[in-house]
N, C-alpha and C. Protein backbone atom coordinates (compact mmCIF):
# COMPACT_ATOMS: atom_id res chain seq x y z
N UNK A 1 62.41 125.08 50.82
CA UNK A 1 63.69 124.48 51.09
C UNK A 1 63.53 123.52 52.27
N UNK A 2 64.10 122.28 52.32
CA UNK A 2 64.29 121.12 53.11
C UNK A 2 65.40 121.34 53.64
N UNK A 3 65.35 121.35 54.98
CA UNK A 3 66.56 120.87 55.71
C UNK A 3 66.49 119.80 56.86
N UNK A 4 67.90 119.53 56.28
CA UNK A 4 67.83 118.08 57.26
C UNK A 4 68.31 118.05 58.32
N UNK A 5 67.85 117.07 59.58
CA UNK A 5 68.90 117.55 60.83
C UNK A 5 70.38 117.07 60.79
N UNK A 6 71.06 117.37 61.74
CA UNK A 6 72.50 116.96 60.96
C UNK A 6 72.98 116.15 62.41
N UNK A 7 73.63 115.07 62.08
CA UNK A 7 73.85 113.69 62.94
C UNK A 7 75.06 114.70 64.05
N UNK A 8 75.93 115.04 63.37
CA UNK A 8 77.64 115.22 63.57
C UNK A 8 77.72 116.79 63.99
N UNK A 9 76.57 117.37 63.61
CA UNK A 9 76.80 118.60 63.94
C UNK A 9 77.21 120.00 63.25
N UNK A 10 77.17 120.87 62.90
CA UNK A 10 77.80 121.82 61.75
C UNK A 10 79.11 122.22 61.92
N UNK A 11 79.67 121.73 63.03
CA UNK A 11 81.45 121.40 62.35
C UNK A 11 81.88 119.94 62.02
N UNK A 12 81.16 119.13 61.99
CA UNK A 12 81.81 118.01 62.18
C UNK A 12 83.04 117.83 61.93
N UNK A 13 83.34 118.27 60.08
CA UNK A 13 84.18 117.74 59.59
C UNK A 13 85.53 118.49 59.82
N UNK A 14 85.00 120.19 60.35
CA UNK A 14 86.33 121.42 60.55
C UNK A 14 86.82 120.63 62.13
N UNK A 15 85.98 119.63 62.71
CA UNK A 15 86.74 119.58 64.07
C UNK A 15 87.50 118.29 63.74
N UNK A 16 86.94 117.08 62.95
CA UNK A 16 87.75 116.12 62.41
C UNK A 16 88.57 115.91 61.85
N UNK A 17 89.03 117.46 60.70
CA UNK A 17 90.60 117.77 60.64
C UNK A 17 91.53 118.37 61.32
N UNK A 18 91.04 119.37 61.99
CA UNK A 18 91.76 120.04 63.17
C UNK A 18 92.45 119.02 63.96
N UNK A 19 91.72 118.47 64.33
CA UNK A 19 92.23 117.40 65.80
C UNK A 19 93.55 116.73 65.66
N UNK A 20 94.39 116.50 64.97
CA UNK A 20 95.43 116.21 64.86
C UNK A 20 97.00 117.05 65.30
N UNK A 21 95.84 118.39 64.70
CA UNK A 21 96.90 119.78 64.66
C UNK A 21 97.18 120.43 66.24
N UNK A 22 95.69 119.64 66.45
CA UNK A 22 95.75 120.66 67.91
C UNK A 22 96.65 120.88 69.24
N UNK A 23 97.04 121.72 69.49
CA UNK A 23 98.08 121.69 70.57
C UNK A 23 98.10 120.57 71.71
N UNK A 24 99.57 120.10 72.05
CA UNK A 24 99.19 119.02 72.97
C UNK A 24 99.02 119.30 74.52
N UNK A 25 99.46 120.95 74.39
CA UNK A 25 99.36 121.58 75.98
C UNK A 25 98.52 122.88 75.68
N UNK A 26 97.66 123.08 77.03
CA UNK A 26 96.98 124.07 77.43
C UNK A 26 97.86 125.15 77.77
N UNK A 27 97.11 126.46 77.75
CA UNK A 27 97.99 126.87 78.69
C UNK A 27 97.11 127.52 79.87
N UNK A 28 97.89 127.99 81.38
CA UNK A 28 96.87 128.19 81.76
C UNK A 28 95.82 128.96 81.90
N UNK A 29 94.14 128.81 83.15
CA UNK A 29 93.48 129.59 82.85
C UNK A 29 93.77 131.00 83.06
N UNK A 30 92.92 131.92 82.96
CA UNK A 30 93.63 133.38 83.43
C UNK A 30 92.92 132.94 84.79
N UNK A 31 93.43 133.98 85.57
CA UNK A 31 93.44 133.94 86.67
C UNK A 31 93.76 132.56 88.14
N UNK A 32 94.75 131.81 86.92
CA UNK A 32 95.04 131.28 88.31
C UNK A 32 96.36 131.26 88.68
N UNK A 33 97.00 132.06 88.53
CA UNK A 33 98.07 132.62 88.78
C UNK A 33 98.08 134.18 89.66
N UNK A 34 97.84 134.62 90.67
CA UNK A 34 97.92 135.66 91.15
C UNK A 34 96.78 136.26 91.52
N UNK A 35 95.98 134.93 92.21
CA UNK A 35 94.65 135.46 92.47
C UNK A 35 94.55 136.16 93.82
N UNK A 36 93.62 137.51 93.24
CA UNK A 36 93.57 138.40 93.82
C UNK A 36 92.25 138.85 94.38
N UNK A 37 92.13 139.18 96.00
CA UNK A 37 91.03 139.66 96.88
C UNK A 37 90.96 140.75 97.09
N UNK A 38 90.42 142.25 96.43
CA UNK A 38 90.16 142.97 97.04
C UNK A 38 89.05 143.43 97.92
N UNK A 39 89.31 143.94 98.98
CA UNK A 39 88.60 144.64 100.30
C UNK A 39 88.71 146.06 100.26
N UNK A 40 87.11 146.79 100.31
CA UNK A 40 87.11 147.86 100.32
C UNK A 40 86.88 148.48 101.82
N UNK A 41 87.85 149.23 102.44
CA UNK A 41 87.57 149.59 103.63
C UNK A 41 86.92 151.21 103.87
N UNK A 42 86.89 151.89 104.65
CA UNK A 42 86.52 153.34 104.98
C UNK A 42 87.53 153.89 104.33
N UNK A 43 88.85 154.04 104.35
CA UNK A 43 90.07 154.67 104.56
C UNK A 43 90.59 154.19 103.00
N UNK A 44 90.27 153.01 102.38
CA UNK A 44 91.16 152.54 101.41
C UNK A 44 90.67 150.80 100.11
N UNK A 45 91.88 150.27 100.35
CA UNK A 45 91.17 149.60 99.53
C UNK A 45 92.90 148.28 100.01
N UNK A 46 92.32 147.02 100.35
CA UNK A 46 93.48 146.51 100.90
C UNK A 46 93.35 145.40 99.33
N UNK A 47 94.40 144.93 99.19
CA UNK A 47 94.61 143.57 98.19
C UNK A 47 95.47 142.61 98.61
N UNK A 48 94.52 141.41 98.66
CA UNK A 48 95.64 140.77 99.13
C UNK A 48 96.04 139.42 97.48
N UNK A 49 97.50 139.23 97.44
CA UNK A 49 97.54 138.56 96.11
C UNK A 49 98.26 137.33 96.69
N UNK A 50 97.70 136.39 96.16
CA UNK A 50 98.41 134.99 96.44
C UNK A 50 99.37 134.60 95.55
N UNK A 51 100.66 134.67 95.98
CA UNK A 51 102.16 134.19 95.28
C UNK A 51 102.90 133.22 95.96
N UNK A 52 102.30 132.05 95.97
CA UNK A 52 102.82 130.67 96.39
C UNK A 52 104.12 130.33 95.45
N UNK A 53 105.31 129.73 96.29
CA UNK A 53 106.24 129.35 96.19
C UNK A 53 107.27 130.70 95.69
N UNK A 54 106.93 132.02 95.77
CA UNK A 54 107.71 133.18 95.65
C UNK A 54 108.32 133.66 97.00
N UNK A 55 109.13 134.61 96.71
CA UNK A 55 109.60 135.02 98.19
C UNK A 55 109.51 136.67 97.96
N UNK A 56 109.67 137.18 98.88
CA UNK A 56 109.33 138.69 98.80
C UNK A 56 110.87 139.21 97.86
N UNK A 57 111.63 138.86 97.50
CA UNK A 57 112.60 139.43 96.68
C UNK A 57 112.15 139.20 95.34
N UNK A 58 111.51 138.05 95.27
CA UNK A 58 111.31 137.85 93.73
C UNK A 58 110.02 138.43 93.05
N UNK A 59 109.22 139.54 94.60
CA UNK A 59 108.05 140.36 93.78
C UNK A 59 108.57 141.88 93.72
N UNK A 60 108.36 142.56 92.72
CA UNK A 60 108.44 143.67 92.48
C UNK A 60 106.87 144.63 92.59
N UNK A 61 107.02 145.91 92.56
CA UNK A 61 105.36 146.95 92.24
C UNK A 61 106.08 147.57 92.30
N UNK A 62 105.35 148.42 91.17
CA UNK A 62 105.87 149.99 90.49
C UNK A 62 104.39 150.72 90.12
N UNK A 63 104.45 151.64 90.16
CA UNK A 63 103.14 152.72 89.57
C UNK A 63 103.87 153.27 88.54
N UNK A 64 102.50 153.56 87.70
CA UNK A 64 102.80 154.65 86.73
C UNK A 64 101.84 154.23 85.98
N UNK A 65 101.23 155.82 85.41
CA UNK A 65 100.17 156.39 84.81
C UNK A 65 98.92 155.96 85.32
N UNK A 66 99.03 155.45 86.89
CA UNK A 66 97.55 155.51 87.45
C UNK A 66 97.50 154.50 87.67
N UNK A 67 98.24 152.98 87.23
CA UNK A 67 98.10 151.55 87.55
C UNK A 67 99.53 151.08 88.44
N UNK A 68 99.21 150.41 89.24
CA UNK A 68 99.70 149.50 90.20
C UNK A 68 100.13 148.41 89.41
N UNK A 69 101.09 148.07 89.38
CA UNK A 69 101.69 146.44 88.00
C UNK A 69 102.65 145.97 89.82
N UNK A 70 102.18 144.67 89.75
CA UNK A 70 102.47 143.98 90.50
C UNK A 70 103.31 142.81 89.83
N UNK A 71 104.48 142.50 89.82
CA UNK A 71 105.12 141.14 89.07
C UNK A 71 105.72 140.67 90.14
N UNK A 72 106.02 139.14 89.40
CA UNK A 72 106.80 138.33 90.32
C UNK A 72 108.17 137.47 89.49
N UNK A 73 109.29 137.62 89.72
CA UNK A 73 109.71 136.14 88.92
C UNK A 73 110.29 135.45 89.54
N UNK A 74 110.67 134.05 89.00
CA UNK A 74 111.48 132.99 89.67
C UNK A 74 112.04 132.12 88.86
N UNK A 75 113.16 131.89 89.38
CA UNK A 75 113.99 130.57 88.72
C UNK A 75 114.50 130.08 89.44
N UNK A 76 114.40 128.71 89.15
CA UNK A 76 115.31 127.20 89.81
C UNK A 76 115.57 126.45 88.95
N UNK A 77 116.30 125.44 89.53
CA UNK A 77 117.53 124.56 89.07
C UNK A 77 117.31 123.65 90.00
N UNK A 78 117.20 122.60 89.24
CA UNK A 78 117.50 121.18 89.76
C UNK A 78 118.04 120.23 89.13
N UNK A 79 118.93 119.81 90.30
CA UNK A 79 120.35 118.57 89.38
C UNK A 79 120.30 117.37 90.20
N UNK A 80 120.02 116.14 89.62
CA UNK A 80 120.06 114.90 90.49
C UNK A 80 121.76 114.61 89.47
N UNK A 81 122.51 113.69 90.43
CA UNK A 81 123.70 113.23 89.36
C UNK A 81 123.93 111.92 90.10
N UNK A 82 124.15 110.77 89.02
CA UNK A 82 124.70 109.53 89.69
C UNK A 82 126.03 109.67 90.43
N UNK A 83 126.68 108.62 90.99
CA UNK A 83 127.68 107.88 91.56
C UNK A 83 129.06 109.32 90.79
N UNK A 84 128.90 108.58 89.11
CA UNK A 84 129.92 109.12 88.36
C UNK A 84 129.93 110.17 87.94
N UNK A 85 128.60 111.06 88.26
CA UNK A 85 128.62 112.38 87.91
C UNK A 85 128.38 112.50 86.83
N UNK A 86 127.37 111.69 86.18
CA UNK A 86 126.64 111.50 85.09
C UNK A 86 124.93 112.20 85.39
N UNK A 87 124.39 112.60 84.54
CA UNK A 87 123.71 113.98 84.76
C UNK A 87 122.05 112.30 84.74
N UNK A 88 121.20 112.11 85.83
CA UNK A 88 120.25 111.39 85.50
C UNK A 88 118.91 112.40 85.46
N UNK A 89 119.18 113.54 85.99
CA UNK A 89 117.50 114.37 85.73
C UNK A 89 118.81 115.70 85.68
N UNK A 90 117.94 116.94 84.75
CA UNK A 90 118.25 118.10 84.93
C UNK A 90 116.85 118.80 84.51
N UNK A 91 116.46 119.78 85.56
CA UNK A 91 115.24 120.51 85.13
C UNK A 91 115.55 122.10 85.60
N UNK A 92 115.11 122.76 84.91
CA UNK A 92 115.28 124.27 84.86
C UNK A 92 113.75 125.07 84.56
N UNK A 93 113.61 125.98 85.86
CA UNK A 93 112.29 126.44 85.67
C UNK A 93 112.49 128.23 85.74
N UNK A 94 112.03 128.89 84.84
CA UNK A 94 112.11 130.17 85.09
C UNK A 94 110.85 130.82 84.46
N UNK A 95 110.38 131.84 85.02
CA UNK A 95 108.52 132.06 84.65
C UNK A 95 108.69 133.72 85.65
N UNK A 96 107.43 134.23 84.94
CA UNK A 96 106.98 135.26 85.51
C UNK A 96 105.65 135.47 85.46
N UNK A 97 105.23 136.36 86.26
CA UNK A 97 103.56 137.00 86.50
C UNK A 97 103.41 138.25 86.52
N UNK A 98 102.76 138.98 86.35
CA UNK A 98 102.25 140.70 86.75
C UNK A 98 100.55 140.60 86.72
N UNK A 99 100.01 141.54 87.27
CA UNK A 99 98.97 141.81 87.28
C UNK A 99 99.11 143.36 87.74
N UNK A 100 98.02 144.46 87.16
CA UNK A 100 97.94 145.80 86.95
C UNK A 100 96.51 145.76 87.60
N UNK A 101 96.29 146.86 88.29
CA UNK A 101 95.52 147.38 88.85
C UNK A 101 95.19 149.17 88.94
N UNK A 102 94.01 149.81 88.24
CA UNK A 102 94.13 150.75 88.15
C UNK A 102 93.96 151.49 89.52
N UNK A 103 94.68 151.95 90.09
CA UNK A 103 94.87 153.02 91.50
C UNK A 103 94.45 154.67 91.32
N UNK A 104 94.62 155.06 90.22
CA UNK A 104 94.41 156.61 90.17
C UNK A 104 95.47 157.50 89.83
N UNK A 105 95.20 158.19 89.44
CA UNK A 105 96.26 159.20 88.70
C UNK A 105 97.03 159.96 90.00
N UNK A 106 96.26 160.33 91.06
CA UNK A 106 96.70 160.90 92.20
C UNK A 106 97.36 160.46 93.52
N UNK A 107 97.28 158.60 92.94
CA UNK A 107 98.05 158.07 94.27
C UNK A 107 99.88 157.88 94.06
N UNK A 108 100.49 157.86 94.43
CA UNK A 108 102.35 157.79 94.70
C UNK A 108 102.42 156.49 95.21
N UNK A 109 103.83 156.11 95.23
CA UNK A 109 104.60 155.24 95.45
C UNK A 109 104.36 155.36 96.88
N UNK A 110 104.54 156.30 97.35
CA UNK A 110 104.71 156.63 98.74
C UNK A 110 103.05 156.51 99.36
N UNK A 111 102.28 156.53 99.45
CA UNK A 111 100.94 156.61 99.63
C UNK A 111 100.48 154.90 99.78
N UNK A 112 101.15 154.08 98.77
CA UNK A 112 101.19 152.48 99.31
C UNK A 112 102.03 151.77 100.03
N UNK A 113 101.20 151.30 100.59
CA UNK A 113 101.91 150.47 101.91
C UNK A 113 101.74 148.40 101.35
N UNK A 114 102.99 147.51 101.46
CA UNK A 114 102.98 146.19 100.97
C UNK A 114 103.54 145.02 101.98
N UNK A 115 103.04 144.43 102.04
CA UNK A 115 104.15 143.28 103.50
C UNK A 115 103.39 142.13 102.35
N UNK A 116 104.77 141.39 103.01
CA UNK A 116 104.70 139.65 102.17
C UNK A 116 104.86 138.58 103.21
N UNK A 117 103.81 138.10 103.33
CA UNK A 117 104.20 136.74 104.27
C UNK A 117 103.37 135.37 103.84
N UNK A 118 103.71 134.73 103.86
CA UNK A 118 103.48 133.19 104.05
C UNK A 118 102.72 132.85 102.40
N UNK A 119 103.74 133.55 101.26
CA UNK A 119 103.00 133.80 100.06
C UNK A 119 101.94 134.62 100.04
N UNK A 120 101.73 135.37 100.52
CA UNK A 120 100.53 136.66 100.15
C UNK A 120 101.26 137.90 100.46
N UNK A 121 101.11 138.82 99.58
CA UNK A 121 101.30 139.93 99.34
C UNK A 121 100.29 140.48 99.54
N UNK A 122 100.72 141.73 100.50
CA UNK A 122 99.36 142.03 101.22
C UNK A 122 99.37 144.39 101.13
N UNK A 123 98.53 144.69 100.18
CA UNK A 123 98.55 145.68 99.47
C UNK A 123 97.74 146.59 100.41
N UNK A 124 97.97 147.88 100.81
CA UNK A 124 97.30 149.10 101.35
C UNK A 124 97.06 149.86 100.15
N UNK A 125 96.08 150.60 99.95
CA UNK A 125 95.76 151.75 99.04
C UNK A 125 95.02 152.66 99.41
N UNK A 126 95.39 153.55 100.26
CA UNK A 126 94.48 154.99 100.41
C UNK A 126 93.44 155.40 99.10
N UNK A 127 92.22 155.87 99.68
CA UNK A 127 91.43 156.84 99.05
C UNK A 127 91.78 157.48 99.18
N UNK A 128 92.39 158.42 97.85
CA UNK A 128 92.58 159.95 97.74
C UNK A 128 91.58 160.76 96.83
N UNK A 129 90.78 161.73 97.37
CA UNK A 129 89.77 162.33 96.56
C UNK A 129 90.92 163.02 95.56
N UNK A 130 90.42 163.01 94.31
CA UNK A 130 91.38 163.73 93.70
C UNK A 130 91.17 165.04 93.61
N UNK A 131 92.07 166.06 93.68
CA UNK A 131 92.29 167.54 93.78
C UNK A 131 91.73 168.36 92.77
N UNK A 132 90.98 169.37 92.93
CA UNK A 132 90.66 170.03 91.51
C UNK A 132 91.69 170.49 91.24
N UNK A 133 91.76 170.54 89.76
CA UNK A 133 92.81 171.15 88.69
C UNK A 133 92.45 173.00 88.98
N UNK A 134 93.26 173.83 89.20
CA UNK A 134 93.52 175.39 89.37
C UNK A 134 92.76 175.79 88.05
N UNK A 135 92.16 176.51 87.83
CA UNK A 135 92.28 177.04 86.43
C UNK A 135 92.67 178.19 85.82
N UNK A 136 93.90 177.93 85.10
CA UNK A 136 94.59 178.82 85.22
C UNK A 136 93.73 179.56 83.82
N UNK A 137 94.11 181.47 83.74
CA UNK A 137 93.63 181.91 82.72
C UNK A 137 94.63 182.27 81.70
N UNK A 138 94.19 182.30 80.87
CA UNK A 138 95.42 182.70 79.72
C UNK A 138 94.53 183.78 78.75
N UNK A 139 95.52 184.57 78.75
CA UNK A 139 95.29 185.53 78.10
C UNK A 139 96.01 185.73 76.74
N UNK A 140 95.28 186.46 75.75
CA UNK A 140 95.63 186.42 73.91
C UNK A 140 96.28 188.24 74.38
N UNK A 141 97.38 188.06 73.65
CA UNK A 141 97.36 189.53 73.48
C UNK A 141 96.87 190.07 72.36
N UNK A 142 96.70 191.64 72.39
CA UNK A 142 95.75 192.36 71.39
C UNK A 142 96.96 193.47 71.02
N UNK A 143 97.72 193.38 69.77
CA UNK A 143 98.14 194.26 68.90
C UNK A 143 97.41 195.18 68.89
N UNK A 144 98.37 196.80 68.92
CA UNK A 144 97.66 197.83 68.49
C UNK A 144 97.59 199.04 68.74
């Protein structure tokens, strides 16, 4: 069997119909929205998350089942209006973020510590060794 080399490539022709179809917006990459530094210390584990143009009301964190979910949302409104109160720009922006972080089955609400300033959200997380489980015995009863 002969094969030939190929000028265009082995999609040529699947990328030369596509291209028309193809979306005219990206969306963005992961991670550039809520990029996040963690630091592991003696005692814990600090995070700090970058939330530019948010304010500390518009971030939320909740635990549960062992992960840390960090969100943010926001909305604005903007109205330019001429002379007559004729509408020349109207733009409306509303969006959200989260990011999850697994913490442990054994850490609480109470056990994290959070401050927000100058767009960073700035995360405490204790090491907690986790506790052995008791073992409890159970006993079958015996008819008789």
């Amino acid at each position: 069997m002969i094969t030939m080399p190929s000028l265009f490539g082995e999609r040529f022709f699947d990328d030369f119909f596509d291209e028309p179809f193809k979306r005219s917006y990206k969306p963005l990459p992961p991670n550039t929205v809520m990029k996040t530094d963690v630091k592991e210390t003696e005692d814990g584990f600090i995070l700090d998350i970058d939330l530019p143009g948010y304010t500390k009301d518009d971030v939320k964190g909740e635990i549960k089942d062992g992960y840390l979910t960090i969100s943010a949302f926001k909305s604005s409104e903007k109205e330019e209006k001429d002379e007559e109160g004729k509408y020349i720009r109207r733009e409306r922006f509303a969006g959200n973020c989260s990011r999850s972080f697994y913490v442990g089955e054994n850490i609480t609400e109470e056990d994290i510590k959070a401050k927000f300033e100058n767009g960073i959200l700035k995360v405490s997380i204790p090491k907690k060794a986790k506790e052995p489980e008791v073992e409890q015995k159970k006993f079958i009863s015996i008819e008789g």
